[in-house]
C-alpha atoms as a PDB file:
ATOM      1  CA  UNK A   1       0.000   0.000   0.000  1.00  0.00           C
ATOM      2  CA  UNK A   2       1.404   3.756  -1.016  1.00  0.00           C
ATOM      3  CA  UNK A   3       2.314   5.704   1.710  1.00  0.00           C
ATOM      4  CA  UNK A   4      -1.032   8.104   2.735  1.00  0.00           C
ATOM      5  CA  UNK A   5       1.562  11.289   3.071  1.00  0.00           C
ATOM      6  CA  UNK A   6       3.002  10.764  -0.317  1.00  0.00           C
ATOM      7  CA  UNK A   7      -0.711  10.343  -1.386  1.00  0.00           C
ATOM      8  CA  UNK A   8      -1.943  13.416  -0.240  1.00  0.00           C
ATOM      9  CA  UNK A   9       1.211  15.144  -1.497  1.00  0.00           C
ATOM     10  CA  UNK A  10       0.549  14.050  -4.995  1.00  0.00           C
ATOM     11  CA  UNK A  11      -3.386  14.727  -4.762  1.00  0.00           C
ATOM     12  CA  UNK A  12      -2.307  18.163  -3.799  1.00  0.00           C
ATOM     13  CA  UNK A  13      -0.293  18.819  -6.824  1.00  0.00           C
ATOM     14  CA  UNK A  14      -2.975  17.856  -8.967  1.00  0.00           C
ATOM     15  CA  UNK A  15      -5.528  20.148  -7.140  1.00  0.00           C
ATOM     16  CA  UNK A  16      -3.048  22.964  -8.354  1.00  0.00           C
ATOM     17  CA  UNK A  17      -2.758  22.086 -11.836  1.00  0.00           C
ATOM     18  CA  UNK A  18      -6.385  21.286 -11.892  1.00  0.00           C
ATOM     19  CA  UNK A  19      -6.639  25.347 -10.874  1.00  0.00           C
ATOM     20  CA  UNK A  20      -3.924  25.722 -13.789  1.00  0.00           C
ATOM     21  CA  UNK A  21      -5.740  24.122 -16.122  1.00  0.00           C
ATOM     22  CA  UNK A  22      -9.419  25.351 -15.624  1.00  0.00           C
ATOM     23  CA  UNK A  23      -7.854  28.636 -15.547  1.00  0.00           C
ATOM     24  CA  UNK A  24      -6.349  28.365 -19.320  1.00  0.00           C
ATOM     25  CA  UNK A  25      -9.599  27.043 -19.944  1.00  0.00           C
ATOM     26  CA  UNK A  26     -11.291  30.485 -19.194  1.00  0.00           C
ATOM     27  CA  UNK A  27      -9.079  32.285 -20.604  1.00  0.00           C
ATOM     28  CA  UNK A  28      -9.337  30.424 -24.142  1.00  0.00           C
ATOM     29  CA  UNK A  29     -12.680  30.661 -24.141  1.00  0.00           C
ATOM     30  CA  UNK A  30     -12.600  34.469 -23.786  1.00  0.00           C
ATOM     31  CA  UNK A  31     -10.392  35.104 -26.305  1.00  0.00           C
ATOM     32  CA  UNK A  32     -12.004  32.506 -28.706  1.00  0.00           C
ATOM     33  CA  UNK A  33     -15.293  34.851 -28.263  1.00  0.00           C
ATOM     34  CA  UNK A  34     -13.212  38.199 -29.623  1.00  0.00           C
ATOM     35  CA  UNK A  35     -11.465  36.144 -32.113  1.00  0.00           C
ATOM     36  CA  UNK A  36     -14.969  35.184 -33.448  1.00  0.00           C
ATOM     37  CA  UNK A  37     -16.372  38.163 -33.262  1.00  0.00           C
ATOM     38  CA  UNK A  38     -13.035  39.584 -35.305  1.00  0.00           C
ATOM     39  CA  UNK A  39     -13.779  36.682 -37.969  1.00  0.00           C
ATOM     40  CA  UNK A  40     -17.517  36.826 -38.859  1.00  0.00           C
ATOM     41  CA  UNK A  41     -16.710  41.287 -39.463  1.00  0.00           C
ATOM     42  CA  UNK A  42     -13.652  40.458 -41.745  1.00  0.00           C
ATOM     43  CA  UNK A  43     -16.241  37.598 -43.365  1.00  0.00           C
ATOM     44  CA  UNK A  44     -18.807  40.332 -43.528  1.00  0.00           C
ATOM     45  CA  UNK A  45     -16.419  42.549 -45.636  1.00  0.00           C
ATOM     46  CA  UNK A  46     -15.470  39.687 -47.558  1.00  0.00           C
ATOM     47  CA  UNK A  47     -18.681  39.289 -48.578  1.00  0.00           C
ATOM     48  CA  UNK A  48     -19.367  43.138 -49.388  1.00  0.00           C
ATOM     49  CA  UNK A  49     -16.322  43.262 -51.775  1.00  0.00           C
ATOM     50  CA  UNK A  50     -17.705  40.120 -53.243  1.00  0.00           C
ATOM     51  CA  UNK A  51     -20.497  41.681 -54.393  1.00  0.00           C
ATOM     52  CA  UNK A  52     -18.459  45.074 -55.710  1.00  0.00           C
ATOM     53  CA  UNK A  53     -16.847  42.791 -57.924  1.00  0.00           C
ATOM     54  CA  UNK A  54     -19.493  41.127 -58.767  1.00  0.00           C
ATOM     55  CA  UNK A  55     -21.203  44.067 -60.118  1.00  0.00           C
ATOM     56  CA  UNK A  56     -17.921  45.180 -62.280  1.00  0.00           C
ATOM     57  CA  UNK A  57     -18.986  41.645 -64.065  1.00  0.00           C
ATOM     58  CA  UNK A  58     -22.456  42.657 -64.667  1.00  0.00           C
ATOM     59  CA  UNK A  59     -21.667  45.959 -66.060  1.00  0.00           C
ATOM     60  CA  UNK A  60     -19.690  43.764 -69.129  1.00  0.00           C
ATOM     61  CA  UNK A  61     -15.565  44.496 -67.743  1.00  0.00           C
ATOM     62  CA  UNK A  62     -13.398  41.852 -68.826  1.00  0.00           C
ATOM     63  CA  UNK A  63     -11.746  40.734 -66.239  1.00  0.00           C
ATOM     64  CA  UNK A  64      -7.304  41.100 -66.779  1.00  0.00           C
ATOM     65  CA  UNK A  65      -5.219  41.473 -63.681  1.00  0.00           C
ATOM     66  CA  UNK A  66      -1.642  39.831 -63.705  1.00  0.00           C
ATOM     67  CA  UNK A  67      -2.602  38.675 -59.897  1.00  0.00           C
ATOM     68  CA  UNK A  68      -5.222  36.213 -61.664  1.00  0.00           C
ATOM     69  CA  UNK A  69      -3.146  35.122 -64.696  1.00  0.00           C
ATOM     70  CA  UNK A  70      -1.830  31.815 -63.729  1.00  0.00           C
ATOM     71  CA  UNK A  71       1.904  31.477 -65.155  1.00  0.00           C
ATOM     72  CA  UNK A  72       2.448  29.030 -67.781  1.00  0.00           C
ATOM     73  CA  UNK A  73       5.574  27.039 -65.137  1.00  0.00           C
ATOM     74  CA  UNK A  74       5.565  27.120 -61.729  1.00  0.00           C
ATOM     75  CA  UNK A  75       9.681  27.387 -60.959  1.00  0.00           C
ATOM     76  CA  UNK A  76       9.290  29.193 -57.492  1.00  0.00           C
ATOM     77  CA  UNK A  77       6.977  28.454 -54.448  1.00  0.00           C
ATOM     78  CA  UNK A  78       6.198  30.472 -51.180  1.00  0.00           C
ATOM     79  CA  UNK A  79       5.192  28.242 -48.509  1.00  0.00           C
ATOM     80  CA  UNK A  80       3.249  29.879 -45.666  1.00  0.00           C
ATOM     81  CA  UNK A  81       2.398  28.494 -42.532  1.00  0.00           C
ATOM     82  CA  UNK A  82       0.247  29.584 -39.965  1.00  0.00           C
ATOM     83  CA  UNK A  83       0.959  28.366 -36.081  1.00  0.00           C
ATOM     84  CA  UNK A  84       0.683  29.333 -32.628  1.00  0.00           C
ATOM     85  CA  UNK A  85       3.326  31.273 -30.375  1.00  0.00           C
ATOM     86  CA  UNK A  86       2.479  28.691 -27.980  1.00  0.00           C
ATOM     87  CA  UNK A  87       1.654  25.395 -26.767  1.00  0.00           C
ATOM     88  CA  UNK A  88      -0.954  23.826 -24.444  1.00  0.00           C
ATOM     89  CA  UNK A  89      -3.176  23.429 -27.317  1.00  0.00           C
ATOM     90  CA  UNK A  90      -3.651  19.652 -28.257  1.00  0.00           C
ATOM     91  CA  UNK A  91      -2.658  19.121 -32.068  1.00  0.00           C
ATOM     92  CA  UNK A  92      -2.810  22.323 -33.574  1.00  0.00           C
ATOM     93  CA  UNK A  93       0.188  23.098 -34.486  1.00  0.00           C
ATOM     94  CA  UNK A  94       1.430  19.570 -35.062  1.00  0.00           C
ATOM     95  CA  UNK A  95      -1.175  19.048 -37.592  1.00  0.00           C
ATOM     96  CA  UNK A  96      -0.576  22.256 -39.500  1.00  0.00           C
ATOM     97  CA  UNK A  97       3.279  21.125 -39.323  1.00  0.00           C
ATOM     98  CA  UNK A  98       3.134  17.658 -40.740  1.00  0.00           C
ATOM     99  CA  UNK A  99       0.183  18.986 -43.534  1.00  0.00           C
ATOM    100  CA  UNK A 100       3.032  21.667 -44.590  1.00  0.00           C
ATOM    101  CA  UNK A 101       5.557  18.862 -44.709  1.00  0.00           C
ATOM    102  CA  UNK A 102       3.735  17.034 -47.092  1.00  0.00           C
ATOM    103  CA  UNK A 103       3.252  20.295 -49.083  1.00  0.00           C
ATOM    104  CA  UNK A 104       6.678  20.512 -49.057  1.00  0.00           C
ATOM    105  CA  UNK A 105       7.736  17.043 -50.386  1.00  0.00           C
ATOM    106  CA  UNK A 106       4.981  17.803 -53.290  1.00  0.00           C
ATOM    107  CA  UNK A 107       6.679  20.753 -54.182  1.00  0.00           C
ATOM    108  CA  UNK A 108      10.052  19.509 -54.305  1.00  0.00           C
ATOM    109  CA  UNK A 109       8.529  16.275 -56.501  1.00  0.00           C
ATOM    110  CA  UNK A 110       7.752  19.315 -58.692  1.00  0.00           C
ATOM    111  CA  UNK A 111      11.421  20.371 -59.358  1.00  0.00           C
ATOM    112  CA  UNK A 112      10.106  23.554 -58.097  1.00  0.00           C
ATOM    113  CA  UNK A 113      12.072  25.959 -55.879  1.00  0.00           C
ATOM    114  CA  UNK A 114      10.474  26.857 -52.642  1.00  0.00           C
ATOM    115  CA  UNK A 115      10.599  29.652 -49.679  1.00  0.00           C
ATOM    116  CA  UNK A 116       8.977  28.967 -46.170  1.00  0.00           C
ATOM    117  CA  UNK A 117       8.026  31.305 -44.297  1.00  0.00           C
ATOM    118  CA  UNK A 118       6.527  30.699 -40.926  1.00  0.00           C
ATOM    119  CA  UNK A 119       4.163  32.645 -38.124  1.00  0.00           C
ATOM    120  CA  UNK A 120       4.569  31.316 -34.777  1.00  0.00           C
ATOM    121  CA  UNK A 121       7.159  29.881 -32.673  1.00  0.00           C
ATOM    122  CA  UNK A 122       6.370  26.334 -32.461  1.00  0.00           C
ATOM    123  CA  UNK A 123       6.147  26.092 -36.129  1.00  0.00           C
ATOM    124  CA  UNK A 124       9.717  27.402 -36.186  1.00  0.00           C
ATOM    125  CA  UNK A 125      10.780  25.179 -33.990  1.00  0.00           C
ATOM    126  CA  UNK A 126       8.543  22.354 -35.232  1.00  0.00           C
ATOM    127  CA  UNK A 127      11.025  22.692 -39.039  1.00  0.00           C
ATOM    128  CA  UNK A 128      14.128  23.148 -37.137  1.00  0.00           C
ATOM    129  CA  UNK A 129      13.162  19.817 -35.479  1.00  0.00           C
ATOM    130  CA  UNK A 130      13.047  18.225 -38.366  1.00  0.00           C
ATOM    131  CA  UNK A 131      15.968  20.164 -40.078  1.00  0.00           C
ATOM    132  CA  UNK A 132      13.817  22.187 -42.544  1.00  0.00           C
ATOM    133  CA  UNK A 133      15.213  25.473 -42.981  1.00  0.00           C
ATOM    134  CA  UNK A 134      12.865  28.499 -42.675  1.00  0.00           C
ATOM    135  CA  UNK A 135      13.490  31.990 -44.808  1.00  0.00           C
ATOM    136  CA  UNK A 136      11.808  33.922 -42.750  1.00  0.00           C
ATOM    137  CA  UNK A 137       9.352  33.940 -39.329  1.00  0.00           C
ATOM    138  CA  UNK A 138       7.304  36.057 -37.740  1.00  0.00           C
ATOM    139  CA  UNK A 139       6.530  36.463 -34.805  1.00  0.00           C
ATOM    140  CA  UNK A 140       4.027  39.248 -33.475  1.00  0.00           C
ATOM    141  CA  UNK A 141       0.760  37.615 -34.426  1.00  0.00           C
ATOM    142  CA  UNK A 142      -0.977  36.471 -31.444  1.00  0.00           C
ATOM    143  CA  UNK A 143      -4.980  35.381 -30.700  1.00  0.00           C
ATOM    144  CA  UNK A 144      -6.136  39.156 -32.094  1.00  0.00           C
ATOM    145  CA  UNK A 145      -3.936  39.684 -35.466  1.00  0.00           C
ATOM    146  CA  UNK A 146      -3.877  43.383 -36.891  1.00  0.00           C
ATOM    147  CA  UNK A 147      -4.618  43.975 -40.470  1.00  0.00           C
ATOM    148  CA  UNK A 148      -2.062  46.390 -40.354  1.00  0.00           C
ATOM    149  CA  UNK A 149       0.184  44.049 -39.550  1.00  0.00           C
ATOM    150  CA  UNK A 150      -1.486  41.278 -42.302  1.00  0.00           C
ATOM    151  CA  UNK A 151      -1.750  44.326 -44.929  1.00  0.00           C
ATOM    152  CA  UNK A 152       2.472  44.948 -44.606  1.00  0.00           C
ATOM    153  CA  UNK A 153       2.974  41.456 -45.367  1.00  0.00           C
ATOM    154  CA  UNK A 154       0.244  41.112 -48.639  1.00  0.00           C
ATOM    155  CA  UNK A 155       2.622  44.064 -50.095  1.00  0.00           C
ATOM    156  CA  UNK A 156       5.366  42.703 -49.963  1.00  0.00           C
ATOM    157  CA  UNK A 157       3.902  39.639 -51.613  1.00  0.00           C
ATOM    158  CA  UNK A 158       1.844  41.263 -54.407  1.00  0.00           C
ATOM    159  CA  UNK A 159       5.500  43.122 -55.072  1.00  0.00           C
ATOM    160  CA  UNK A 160       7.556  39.193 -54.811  1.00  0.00           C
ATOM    161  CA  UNK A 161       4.287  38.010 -57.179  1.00  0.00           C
ATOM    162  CA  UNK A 162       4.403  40.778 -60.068  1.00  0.00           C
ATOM    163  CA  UNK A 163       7.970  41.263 -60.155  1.00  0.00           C
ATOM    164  CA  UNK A 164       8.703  37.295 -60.904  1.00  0.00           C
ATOM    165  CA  UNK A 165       9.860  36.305 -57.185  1.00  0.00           C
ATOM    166  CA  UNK A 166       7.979  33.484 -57.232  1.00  0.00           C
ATOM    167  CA  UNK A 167       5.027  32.188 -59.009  1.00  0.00           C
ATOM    168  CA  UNK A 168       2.589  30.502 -56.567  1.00  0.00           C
ATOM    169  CA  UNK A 169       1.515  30.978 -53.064  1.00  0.00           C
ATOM    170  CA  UNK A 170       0.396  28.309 -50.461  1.00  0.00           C
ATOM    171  CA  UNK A 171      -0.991  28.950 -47.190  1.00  0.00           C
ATOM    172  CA  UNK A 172      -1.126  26.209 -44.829  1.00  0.00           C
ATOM    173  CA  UNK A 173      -3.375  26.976 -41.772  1.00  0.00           C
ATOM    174  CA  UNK A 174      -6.478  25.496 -39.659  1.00  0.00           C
ATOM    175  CA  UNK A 175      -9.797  26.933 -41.165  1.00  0.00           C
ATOM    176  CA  UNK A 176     -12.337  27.617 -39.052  1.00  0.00           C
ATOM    177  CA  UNK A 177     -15.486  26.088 -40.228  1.00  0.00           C
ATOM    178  CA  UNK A 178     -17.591  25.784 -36.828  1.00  0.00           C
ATOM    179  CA  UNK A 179     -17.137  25.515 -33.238  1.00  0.00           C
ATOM    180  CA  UNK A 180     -16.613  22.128 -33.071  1.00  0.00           C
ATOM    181  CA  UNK A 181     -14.993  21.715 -36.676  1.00  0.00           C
ATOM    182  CA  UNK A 182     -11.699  22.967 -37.387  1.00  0.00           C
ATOM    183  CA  UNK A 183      -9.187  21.228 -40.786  1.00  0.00           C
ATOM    184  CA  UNK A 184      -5.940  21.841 -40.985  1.00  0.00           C
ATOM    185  CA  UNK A 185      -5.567  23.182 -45.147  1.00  0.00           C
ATOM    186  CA  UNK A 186      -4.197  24.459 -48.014  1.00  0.00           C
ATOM    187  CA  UNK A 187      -4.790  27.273 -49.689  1.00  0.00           C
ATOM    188  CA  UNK A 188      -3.448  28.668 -53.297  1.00  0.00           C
ATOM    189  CA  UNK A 189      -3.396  32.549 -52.944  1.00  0.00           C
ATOM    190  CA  UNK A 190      -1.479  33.746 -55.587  1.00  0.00           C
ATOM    191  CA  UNK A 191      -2.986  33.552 -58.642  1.00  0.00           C
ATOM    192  CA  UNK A 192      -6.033  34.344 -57.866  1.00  0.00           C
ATOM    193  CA  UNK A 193      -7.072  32.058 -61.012  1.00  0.00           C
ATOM    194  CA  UNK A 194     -10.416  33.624 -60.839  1.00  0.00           C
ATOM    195  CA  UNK A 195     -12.377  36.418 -58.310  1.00  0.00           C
ATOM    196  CA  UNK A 196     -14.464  34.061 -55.956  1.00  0.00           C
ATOM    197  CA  UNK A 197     -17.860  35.664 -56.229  1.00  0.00           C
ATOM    198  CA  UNK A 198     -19.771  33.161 -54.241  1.00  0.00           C
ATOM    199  CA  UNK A 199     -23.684  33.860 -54.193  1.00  0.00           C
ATOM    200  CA  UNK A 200     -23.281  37.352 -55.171  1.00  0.00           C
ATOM    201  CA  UNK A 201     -21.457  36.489 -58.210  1.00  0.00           C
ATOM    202  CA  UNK A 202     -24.859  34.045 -59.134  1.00  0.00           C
ATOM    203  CA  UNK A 203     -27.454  36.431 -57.926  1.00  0.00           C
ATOM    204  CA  UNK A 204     -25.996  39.269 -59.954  1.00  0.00           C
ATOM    205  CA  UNK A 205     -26.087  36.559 -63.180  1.00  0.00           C
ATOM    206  CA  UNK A 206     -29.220  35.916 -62.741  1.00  0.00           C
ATOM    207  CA  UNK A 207     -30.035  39.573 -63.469  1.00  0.00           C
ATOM    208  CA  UNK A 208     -27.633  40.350 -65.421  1.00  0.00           C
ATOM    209  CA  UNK A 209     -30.435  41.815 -67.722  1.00  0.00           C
ATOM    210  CA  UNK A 210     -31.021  44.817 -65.159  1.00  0.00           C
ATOM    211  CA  UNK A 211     -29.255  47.611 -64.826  1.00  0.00           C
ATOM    212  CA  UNK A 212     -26.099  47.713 -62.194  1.00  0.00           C
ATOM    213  CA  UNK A 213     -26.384  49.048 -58.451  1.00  0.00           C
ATOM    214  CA  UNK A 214     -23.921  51.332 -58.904  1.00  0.00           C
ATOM    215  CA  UNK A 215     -22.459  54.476 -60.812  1.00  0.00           C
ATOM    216  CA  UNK A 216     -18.668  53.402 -61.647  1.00  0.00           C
ATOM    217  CA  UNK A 217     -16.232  56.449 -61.666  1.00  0.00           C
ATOM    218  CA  UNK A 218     -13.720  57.394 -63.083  1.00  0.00           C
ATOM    219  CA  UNK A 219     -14.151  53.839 -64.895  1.00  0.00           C
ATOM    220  CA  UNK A 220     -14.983  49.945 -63.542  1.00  0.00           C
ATOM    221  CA  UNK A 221     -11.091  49.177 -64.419  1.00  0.00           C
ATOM    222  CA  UNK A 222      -9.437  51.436 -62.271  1.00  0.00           C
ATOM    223  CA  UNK A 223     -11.718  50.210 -59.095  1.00  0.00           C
ATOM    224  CA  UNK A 224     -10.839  46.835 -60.775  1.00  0.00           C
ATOM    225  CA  UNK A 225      -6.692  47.712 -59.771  1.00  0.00           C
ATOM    226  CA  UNK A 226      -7.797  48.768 -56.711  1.00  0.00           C
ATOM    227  CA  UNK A 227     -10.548  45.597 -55.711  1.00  0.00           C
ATOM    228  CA  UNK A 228      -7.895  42.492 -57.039  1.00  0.00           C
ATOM    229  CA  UNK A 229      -5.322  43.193 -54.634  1.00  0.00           C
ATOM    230  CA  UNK A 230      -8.060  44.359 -51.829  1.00  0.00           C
ATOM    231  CA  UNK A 231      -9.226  40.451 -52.414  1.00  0.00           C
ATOM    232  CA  UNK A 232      -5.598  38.990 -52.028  1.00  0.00           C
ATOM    233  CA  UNK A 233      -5.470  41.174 -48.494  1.00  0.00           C
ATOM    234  CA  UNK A 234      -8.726  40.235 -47.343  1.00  0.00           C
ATOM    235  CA  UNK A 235      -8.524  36.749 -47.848  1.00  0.00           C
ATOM    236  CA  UNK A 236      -4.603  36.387 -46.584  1.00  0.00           C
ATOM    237  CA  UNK A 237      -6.083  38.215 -43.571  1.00  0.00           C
ATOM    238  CA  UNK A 238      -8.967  35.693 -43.332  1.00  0.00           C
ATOM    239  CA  UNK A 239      -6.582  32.936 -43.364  1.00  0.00           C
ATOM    240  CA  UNK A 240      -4.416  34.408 -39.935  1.00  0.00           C
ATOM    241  CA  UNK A 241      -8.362  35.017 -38.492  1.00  0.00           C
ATOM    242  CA  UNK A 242      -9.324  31.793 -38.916  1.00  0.00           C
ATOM    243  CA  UNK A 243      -5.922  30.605 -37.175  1.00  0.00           C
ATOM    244  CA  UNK A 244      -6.563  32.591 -34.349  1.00  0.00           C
ATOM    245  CA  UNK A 245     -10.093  31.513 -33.608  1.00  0.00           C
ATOM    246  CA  UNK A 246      -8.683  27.012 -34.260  1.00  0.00           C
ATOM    247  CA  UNK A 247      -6.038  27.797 -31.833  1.00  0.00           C
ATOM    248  CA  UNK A 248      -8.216  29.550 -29.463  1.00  0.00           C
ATOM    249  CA  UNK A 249     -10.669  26.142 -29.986  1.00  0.00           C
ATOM    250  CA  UNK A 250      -7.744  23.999 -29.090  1.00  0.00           C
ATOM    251  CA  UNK A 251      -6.410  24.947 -26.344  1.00  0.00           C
ATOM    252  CA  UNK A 252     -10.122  25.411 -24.944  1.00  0.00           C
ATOM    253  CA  UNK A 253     -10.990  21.880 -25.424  1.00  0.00           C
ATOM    254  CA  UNK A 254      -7.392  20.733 -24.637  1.00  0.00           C
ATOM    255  CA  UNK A 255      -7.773  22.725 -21.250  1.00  0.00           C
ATOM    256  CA  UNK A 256     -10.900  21.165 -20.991  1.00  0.00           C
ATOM    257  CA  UNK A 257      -9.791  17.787 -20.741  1.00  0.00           C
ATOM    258  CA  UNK A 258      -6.799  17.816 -19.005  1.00  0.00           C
ATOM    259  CA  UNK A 259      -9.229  19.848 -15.786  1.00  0.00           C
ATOM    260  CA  UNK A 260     -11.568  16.601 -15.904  1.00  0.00           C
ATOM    261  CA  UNK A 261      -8.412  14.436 -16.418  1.00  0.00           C
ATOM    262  CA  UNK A 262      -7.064  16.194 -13.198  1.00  0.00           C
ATOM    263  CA  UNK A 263     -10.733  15.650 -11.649  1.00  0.00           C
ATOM    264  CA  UNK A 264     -10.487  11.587 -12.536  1.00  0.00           C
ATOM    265  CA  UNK A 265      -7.281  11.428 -11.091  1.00  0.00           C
ATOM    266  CA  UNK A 266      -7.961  13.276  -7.737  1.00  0.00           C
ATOM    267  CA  UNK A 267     -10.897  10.757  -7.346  1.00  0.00           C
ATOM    268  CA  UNK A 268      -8.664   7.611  -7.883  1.00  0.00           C
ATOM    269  CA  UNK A 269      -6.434   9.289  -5.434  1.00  0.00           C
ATOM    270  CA  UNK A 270      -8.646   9.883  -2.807  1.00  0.00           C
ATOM    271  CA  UNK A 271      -9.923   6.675  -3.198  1.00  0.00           C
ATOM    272  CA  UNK A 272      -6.117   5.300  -2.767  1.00  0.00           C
ATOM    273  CA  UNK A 273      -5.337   7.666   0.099  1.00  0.00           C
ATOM    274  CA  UNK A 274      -8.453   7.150   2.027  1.00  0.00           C
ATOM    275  CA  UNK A 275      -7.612   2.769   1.579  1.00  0.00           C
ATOM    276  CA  UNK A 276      -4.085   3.543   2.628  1.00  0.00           C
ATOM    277  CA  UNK A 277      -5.006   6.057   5.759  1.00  0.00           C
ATOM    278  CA  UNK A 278      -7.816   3.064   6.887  1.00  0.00           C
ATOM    279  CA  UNK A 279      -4.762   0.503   6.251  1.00  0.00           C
ATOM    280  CA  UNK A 280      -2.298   3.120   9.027  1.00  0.00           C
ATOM    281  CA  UNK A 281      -5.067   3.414  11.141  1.00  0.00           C
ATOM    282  CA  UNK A 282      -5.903  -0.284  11.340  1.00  0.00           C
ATOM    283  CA  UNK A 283      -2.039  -0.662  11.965  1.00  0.00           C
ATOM    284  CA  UNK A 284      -1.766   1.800  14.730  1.00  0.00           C
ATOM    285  CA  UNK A 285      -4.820   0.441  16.315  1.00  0.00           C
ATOM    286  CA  UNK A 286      -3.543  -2.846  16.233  1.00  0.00           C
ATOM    287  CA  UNK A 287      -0.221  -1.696  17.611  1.00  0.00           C
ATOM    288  CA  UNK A 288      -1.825  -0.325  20.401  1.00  0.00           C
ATOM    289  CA  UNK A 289      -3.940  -3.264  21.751  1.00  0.00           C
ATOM    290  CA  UNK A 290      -0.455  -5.429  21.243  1.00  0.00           C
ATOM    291  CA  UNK A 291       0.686  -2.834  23.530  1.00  0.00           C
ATOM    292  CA  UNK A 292      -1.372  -3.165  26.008  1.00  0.00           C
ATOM    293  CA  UNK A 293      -1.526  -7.146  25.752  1.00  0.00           C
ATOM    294  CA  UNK A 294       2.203  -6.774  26.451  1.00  0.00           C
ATOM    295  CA  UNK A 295       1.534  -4.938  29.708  1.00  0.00           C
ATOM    296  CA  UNK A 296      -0.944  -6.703  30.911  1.00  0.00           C
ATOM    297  CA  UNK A 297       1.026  -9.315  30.765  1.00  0.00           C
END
């Protein structure tokens, strides 16, 4: 039988993790609330620009940008991936890491040059584990990303894209789809290929016979140069949203379960320590009467 002080010791240990735990718990799911909140706006917006460009269509623009000509050979790649500063939040970043890994090996099957770049520490550390060299990693994106911040790094893309850099782009993050579904993906920025209208693209088809919303000046191709690489921004800043919000989710549930793993094993505990304090008891008791045997002898 364990020793009832070594019991109690250990019980006490996981009482304070327990408060640890539960703690992280709360946390997560506050910040999970503002990071959702911060993803349905940007979704919103999404969806208004949609339908801008959806009425450029209608009004008979051919559509020619060089962000949605695809290039004839794809000799460069830029690898993105999306992870957490952090830990403490069940798979997450390991399944963004080994679905970027794969990425990788497909690219290099290509015969096509590549350049990672990373966001977060543990998927810095995660390539330098397995001896993957990163170009370049930031850092300063945490559960509430800025635009700002997003918007700096889209530039410097759309520049890398037009002027030849490189001729794809690949995000690999964990799309938010609900609450309790989140997929580790990948998405091909750069090209464009084609503006993704959604339902306003289709409504606006369907009456495509009317006459447009809107009054376009000075003309529908300059907001054209200005709406393509709006798109690009918006939906590279949808991808770090929707990274936020998963990682919030997984270290929510992860902190979930490790408080009611911490609750199962304080009840097997006190279950032990309670056998093993009966067991001392029993002993001293009986030590006693022997005692007294031996006196009254």
């Amino acid at each position: 039988m364990a020793n009832a002080r070594a019991l109690d010791k250990r019980r006490k240990s996981i009482r304070n993790i327990k408060k640890i735990t539960r703690t992280m718990e709360l946390i997560a799911t506050a910040r999970f609330k503002k990071a959702m909140d911060r993803a349905t706006a940007a979704s919103d917006y999404t969806s208004r620009i949609s339908k801008v460009v959806a009425d450029l269509a209608n009004a008979g623009l051919e559509v020619s940008h060089p962000l949605l000509d695809a290039r004839e050979e794809t000799n460069n790649v830029k690898l993105l991936v999306l992870s957490a500063n952090r830990g403490l939040c069940g798979g997450y970043n390991g399944n963004v890491i080994r679905l970027a890994a794969r990425r990788l090996e497909e690219i290099k099957a290509e015969n096509a040059g590549v350049q990672i770049e990373v966001s977060g520490k543990r998927g810095i550390s995660g390539f330098k584990f397995r001896k993957i060299d990163v170009d370049k990693g930031y850092l300063q994106f945490e559960d509430q990303p800025a635009y700002e911040e997003v918007e700096a790094i889209a530039d410097d893309y759309l520049k890398q894209y037009v002027g030849g850099e490189f001729d794809r782009l690949d995000v690999v993050y964990t799309k938010f789809v609900t609450s309790s579904r989140q997929t580790a993906t990948i998405e091909t920025l750069l090209p464009l290929g084609s503006l993704d209208l959604g339902e306003a693209a289709e409504e606006t088809a369907k009456k495509s016979d009317q006459q447009s919303l809107y009054e376009l000046l000075p003309s529908a191709e300059s907001i054209l140069e200005e709406v393509v690489p709006t798109s690009f921004k918006v939906k590279l800043f949808k991808c770090f949203l929707d990274a936020a919000v998963s990682e919030q989710i997984a270290r929510m549930v992860a902190m979930k379960s490790a408080t009611e793993n911490a609750e199962d094993m304080i009840k097997s505990l006190s279950q032990t320590y309670n056998r093993a304090r009966q067991s001392q008891i029993t002993g001293e008791i009986m030590e006693i009467i022997g005692g007294v045997e031996a006196l009254e002898s």
